[in-house]
Protein backbone atom coordinates (compact mmCIF):
# COMPACT_ATOMS: atom_id res chain seq x y z
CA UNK A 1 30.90 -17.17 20.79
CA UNK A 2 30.88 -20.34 18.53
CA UNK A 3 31.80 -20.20 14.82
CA UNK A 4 28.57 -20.77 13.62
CA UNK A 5 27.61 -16.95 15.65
CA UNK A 6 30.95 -15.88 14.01
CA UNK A 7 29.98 -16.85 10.67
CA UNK A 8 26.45 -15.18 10.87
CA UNK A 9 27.53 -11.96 12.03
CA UNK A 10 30.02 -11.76 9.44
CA UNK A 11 27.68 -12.39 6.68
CA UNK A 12 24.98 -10.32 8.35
CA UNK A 13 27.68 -6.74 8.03
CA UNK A 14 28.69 -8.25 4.80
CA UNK A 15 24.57 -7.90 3.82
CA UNK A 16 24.57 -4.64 5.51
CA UNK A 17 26.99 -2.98 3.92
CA UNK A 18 26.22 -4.07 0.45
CA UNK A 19 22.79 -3.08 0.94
CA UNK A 20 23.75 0.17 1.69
CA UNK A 21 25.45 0.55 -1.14
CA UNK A 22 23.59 -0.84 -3.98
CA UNK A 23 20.20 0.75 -3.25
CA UNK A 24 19.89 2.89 -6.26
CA UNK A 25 16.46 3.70 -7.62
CA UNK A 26 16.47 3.75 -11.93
CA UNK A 27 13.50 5.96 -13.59
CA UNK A 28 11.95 4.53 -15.83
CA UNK A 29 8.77 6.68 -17.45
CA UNK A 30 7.49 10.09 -16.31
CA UNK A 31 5.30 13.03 -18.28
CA UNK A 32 1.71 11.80 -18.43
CA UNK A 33 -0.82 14.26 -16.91
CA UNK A 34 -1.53 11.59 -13.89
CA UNK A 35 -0.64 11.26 -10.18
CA UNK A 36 -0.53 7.27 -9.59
CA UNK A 37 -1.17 6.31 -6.14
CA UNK A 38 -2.48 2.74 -7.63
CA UNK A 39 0.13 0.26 -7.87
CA UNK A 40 0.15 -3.53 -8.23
CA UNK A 41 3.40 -5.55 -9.41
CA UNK A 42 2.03 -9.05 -10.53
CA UNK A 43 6.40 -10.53 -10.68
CA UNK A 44 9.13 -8.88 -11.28
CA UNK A 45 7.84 -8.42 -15.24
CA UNK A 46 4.29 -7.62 -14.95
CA UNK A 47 3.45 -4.30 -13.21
CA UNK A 48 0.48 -2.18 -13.63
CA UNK A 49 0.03 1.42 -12.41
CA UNK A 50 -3.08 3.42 -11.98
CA UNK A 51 -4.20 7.44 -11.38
CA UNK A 52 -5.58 10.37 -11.57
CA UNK A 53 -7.36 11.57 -15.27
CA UNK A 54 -8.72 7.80 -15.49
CA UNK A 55 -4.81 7.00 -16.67
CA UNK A 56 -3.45 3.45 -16.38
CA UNK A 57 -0.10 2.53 -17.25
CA UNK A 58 1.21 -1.23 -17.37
CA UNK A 59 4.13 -3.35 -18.08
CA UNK A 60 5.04 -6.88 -19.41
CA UNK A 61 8.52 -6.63 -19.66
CA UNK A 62 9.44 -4.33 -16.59
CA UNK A 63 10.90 -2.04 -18.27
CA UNK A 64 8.62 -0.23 -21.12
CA UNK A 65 5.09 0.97 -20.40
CA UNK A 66 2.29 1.31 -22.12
CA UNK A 67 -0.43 4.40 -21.48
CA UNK A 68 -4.00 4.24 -21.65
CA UNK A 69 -6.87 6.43 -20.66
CA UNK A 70 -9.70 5.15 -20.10
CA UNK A 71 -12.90 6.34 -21.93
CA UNK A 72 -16.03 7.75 -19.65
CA UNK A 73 -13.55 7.58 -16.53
CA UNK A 74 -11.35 10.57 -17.93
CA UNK A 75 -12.32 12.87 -14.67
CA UNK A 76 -12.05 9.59 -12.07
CA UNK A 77 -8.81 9.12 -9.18
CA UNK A 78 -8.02 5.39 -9.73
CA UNK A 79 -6.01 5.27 -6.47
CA UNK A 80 -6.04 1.50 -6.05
CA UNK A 81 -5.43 -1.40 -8.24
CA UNK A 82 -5.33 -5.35 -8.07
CA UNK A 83 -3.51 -7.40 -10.70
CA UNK A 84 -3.75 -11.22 -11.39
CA UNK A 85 -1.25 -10.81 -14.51
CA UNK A 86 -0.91 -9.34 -17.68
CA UNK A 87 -4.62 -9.58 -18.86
CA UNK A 88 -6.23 -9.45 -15.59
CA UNK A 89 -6.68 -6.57 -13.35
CA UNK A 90 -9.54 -4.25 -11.15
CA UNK A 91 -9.41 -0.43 -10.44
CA UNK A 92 -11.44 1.35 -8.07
CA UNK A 93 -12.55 5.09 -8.08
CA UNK A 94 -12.51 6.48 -5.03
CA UNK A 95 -15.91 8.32 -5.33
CA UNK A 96 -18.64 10.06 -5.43
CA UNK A 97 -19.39 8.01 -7.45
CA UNK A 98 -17.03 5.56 -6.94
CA UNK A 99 -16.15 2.93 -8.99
CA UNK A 100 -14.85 -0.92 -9.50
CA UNK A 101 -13.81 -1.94 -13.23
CA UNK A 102 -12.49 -4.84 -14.12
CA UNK A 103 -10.43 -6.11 -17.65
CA UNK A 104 -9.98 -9.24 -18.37
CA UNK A 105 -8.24 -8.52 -21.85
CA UNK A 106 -5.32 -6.65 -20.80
CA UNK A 107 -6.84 -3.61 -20.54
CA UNK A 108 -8.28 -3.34 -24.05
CA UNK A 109 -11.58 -3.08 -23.13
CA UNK A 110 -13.13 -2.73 -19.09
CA UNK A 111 -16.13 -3.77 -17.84
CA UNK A 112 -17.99 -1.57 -14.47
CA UNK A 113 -18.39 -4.21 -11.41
CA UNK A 114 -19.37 -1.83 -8.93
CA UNK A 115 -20.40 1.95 -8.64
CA UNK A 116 -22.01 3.54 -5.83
CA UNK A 117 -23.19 7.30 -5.77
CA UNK A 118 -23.44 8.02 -1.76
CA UNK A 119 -22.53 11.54 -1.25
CA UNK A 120 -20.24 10.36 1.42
CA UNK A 121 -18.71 7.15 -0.46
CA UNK A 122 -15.09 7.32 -0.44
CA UNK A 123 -12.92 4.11 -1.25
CA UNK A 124 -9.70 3.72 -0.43
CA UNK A 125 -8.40 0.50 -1.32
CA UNK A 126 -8.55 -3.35 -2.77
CA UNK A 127 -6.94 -6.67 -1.85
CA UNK A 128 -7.39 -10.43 -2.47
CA UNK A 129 -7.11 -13.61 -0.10
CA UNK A 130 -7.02 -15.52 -3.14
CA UNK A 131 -8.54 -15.40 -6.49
CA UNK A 132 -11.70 -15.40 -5.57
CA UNK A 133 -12.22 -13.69 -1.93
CA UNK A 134 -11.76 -9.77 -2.51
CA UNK A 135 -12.42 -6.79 -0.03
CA UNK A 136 -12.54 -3.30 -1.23
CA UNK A 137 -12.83 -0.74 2.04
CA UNK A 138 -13.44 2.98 2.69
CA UNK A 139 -14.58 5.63 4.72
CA UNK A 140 -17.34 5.29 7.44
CA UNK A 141 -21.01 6.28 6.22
CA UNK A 142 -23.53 6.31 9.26
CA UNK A 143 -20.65 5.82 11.31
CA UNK A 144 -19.13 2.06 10.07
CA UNK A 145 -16.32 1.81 7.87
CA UNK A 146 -17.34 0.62 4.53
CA UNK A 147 -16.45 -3.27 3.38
CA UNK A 148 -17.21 -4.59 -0.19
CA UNK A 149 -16.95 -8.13 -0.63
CA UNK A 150 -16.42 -10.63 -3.49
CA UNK A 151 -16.38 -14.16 -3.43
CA UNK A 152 -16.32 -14.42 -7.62
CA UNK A 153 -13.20 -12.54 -8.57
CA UNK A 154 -14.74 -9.68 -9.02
CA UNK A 155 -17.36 -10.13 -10.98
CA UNK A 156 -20.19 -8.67 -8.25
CA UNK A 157 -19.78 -6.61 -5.23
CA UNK A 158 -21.63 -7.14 -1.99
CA UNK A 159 -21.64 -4.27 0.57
CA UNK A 160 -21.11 -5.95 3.90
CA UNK A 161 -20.72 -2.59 5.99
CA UNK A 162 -23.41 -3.45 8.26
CA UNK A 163 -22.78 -7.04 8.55
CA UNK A 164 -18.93 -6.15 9.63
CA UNK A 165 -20.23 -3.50 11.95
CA UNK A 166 -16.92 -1.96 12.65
CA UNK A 167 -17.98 1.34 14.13
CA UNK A 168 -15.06 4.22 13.85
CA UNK A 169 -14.78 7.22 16.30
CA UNK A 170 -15.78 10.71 15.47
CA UNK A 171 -12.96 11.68 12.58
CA UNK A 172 -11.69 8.09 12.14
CA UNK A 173 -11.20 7.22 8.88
CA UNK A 174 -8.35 6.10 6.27
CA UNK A 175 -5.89 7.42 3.41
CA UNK A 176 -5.82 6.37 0.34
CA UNK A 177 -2.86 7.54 -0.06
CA UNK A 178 -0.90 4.89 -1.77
CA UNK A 179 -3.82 1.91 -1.92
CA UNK A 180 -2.09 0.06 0.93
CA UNK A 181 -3.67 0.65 3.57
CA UNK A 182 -5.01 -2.92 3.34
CA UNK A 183 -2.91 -6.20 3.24
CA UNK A 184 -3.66 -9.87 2.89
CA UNK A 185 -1.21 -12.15 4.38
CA UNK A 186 -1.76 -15.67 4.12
CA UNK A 187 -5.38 -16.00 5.44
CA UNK A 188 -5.28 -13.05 7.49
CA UNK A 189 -6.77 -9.66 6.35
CA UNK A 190 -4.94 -6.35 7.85
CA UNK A 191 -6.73 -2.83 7.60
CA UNK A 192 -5.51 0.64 8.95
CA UNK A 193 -7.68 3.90 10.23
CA UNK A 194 -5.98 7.16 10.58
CA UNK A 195 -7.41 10.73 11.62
CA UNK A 196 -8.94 11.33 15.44
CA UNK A 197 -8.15 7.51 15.79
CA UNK A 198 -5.71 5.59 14.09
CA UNK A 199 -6.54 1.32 14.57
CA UNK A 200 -5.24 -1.68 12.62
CA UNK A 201 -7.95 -4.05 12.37
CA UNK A 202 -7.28 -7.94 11.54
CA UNK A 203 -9.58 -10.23 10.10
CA UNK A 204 -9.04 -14.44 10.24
CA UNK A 205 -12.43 -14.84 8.45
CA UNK A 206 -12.17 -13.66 5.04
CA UNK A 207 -13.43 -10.05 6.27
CA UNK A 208 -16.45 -11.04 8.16
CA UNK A 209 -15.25 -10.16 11.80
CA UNK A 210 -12.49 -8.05 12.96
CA UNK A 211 -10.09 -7.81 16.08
CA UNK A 212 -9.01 -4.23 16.52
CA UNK A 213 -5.52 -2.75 17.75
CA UNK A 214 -4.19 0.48 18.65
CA UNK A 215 -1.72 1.66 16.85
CA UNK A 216 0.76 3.59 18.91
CA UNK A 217 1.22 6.10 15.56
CA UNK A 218 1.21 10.03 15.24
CA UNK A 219 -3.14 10.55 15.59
CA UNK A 220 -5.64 12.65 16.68
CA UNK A 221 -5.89 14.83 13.86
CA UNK A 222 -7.92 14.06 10.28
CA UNK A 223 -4.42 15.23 8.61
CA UNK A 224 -2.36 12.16 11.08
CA UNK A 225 -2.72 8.39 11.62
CA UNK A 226 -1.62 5.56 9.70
CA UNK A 227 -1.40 5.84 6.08
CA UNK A 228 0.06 2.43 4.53
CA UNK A 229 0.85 -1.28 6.16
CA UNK A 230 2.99 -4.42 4.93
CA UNK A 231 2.79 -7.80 6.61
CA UNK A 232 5.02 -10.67 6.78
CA UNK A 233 6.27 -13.60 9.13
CA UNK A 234 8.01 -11.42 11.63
CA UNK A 235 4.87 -8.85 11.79
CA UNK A 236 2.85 -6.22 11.15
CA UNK A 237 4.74 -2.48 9.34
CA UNK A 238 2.75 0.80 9.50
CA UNK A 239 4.27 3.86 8.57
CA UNK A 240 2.01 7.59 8.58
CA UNK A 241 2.81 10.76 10.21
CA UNK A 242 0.95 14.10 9.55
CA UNK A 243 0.55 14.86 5.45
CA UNK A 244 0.31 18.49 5.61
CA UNK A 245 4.28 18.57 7.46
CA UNK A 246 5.97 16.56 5.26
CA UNK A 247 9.17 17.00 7.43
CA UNK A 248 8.16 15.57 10.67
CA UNK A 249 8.96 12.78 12.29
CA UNK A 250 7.18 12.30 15.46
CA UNK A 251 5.69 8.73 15.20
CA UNK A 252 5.92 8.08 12.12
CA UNK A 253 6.62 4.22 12.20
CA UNK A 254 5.19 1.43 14.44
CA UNK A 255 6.13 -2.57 14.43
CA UNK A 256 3.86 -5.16 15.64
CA UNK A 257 6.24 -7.95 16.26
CA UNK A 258 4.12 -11.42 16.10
CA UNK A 259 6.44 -13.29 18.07
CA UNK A 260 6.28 -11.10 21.29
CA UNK A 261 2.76 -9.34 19.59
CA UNK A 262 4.17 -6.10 20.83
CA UNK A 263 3.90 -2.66 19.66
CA UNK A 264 7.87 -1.91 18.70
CA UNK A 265 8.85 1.70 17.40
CA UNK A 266 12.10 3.71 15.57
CA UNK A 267 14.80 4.54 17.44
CA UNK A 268 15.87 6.81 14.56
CA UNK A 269 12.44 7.30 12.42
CA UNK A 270 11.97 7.71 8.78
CA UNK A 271 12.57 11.37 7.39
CA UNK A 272 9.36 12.75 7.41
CA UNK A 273 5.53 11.72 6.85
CA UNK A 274 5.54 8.36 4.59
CA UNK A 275 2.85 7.28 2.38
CA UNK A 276 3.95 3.69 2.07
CA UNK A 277 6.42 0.72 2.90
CA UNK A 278 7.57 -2.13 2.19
CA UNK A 279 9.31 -5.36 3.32
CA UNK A 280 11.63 -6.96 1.21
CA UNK A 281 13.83 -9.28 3.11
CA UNK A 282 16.75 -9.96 5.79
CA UNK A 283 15.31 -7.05 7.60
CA UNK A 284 15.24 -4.32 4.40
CA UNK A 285 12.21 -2.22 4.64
CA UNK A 286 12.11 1.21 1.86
CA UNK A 287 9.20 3.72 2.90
CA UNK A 288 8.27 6.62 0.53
CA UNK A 289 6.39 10.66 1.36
CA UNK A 290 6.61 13.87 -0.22
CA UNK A 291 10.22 14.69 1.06
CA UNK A 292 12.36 11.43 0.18
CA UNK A 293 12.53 7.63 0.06
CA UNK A 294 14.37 5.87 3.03
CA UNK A 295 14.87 2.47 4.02
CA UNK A 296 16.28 0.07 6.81
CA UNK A 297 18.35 -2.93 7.16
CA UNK A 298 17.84 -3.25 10.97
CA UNK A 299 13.79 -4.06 10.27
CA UNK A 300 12.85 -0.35 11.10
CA UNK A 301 14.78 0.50 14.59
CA UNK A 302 17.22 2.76 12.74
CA UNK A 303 16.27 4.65 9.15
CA UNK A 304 18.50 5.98 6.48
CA UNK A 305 17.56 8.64 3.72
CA UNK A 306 18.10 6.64 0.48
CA UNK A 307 17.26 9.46 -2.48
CA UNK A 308 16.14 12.91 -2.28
CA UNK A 309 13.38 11.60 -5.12
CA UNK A 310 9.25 11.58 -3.87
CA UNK A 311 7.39 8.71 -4.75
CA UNK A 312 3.73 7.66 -3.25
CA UNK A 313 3.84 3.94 -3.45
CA UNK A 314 6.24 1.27 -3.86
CA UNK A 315 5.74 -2.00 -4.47
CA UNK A 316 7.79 -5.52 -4.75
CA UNK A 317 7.58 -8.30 -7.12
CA UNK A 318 10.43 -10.95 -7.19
CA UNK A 319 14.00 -8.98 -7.04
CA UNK A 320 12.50 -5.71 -7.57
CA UNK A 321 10.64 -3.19 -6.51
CA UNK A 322 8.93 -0.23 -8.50
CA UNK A 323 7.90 2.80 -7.71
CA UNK A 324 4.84 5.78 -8.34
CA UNK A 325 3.89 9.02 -8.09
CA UNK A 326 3.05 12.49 -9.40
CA UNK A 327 3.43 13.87 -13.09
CA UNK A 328 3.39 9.79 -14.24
CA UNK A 329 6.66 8.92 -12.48
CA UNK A 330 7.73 5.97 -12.17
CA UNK A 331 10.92 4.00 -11.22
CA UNK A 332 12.69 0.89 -10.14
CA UNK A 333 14.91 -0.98 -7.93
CA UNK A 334 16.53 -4.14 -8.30
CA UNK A 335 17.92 -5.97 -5.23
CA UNK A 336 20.11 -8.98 -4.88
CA UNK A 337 18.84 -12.32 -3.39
């Protein structure tokens, strides 16, 4: 072994270990009548929060929040949320009738983009290739999973369901869960089904055509599957399980490594059934469910238990990353470079 080898091994237990030690998770607002499971952190400053009751909650200084709830939308589940910065943002409703607003002053007033009253219309989450190229997906109706697209910012919704044609198995479906079940990373769009049939389905045209993957994740039930995803250079991070047992944690986690574009699992899984995750760096990954928030320095083969504390999403912007969930909590964690 050379010294260079030497030198990186040392530094990699001296990362470990300090890692380890310093994950500790500050609250920093609770008490509103809401259950956030929409979460977007624009940097490290500028984080807004969305939920149940039509409540919105958002930050410019990453530490104090302010509360609104929005008028007309009082009885509407904002479960997902995109934010451009501290002025700009879009919520969506999950349905029936679901909704898209959008603010462009901060949140002081908010205008409806979208609203569609199917009986079966069901949205479970937003994300942007860019400024301008949005996709908002959800349940199947007739069979295909729905895909709204903008190409504006916003500003109008197409419905491209039949256009995208991706047709979902009896009881296939998705969460939303935490509002990540769909990532954009770099020009590549990433979506996850769950239920009978759980899939991750990647798009290289801005949503218009889709390559589909199994995912080798707990399934065949409309309670299991895939529930969130992260993406970067080394590949692609689902977490799920099976919501109604909270405590089990039979595949539960699933790696697509792009270098060998292999399926990898956990040789000791996450804790329990997992709403969300999250990549941070140098292999540090934090998941969050009902029973706990764990994490990994090892890039998922091996998870730890971190707190006791439930959260639904987490999310990371610069050195931190924040943290959602029922009765208005929320929470932070700030990590060394």
């Amino acid at each position: 072994m050379n010294l260079y080898s030497k030198l990186f091994i040392l530094a990699l237990a001296f990362y470990t270990n300090a890692s380890a030690q310093s994950l500790k998770i500050i609250p920093l607002d609770s008490g509103k009548p809401t259950t956030f499971r929409g979460l977007s952190v624009v940097n490290q400053k500028i984080v807004w929060a969305s939920g149940s009751n039509g409540w919105i909650a958002k930050t410019i200084d990453g530490e104090h929040f302010d509360w609104q709830q929005i008028k007309g939308f009082e009885k509407i589940d904002f479960r997902s949320i995109k934010a451009f910065s501290s002025k700009e943002a879009m919520i969506v409703g999950i349905g029936s009738p679901a909704y898209i607003l959008k603010t462009i002053d901060g949140g002081i007033s908010w205008v409806k983009v979208y609203e569609n009253s199917h009986p079966s219309i069901f949205l479970d989450g937003i994300e942007f290739l860019n400024k301008n190229v949005g996709i908002v997906y959800g349940d199947p109706i007739n069979g295909l999973m729905t895909i709204l697209k903008t190409t504006d910012g916003g500003e109008n919704w197409e419905n491209i369901s039949e256009k995208t044609n991706i047709k979902l198995s009896e009881g296939e479906a998705s969460f939303a869960a935490s509002g990540t079940g769909i990532r954009a990373f770099k020009s590549k769009l990433y979506i996850i089904s769950g239920g009978t049939k759980s899939r991750l389905f990647i798009s290289e045209d801005g949503g218009s055509t889709f390559k589909t993957e199994n995912i080798p994740i707990l399934q065949g039930q409309s309670t299991q599957g895939a529930f969130s995803i992260d993406v970067n250079k080394k590949g692609v991070y689902i977490v799920g399980g099976d919501y109604t047992k909270p405590n089990l944690r039979d595949k539960n986690y699933a790696f697509l490594n792009t270098k060998t574009h292999q399926w990898e699992t956990a040789e000791v899984p996450p804790l329990g059934h997992r709403s969300c995750i999250v990549s941070i760096h140098h292999g540090l990954l934090i998941t969050v469910g009902d029973n706990g928030t764990d994490y990994s320095i090892d890039n998922g083969r091996k998870w730890k238990k971190m707190v006791d504390s439930s959260y639904y999403v987490c999310r990371r912007g610069g050195n931190c990353v924040y943290f959602v969930g029922s009765k208005g909590k929320i929470a932070k964690l700030e990590i060394a470079d």
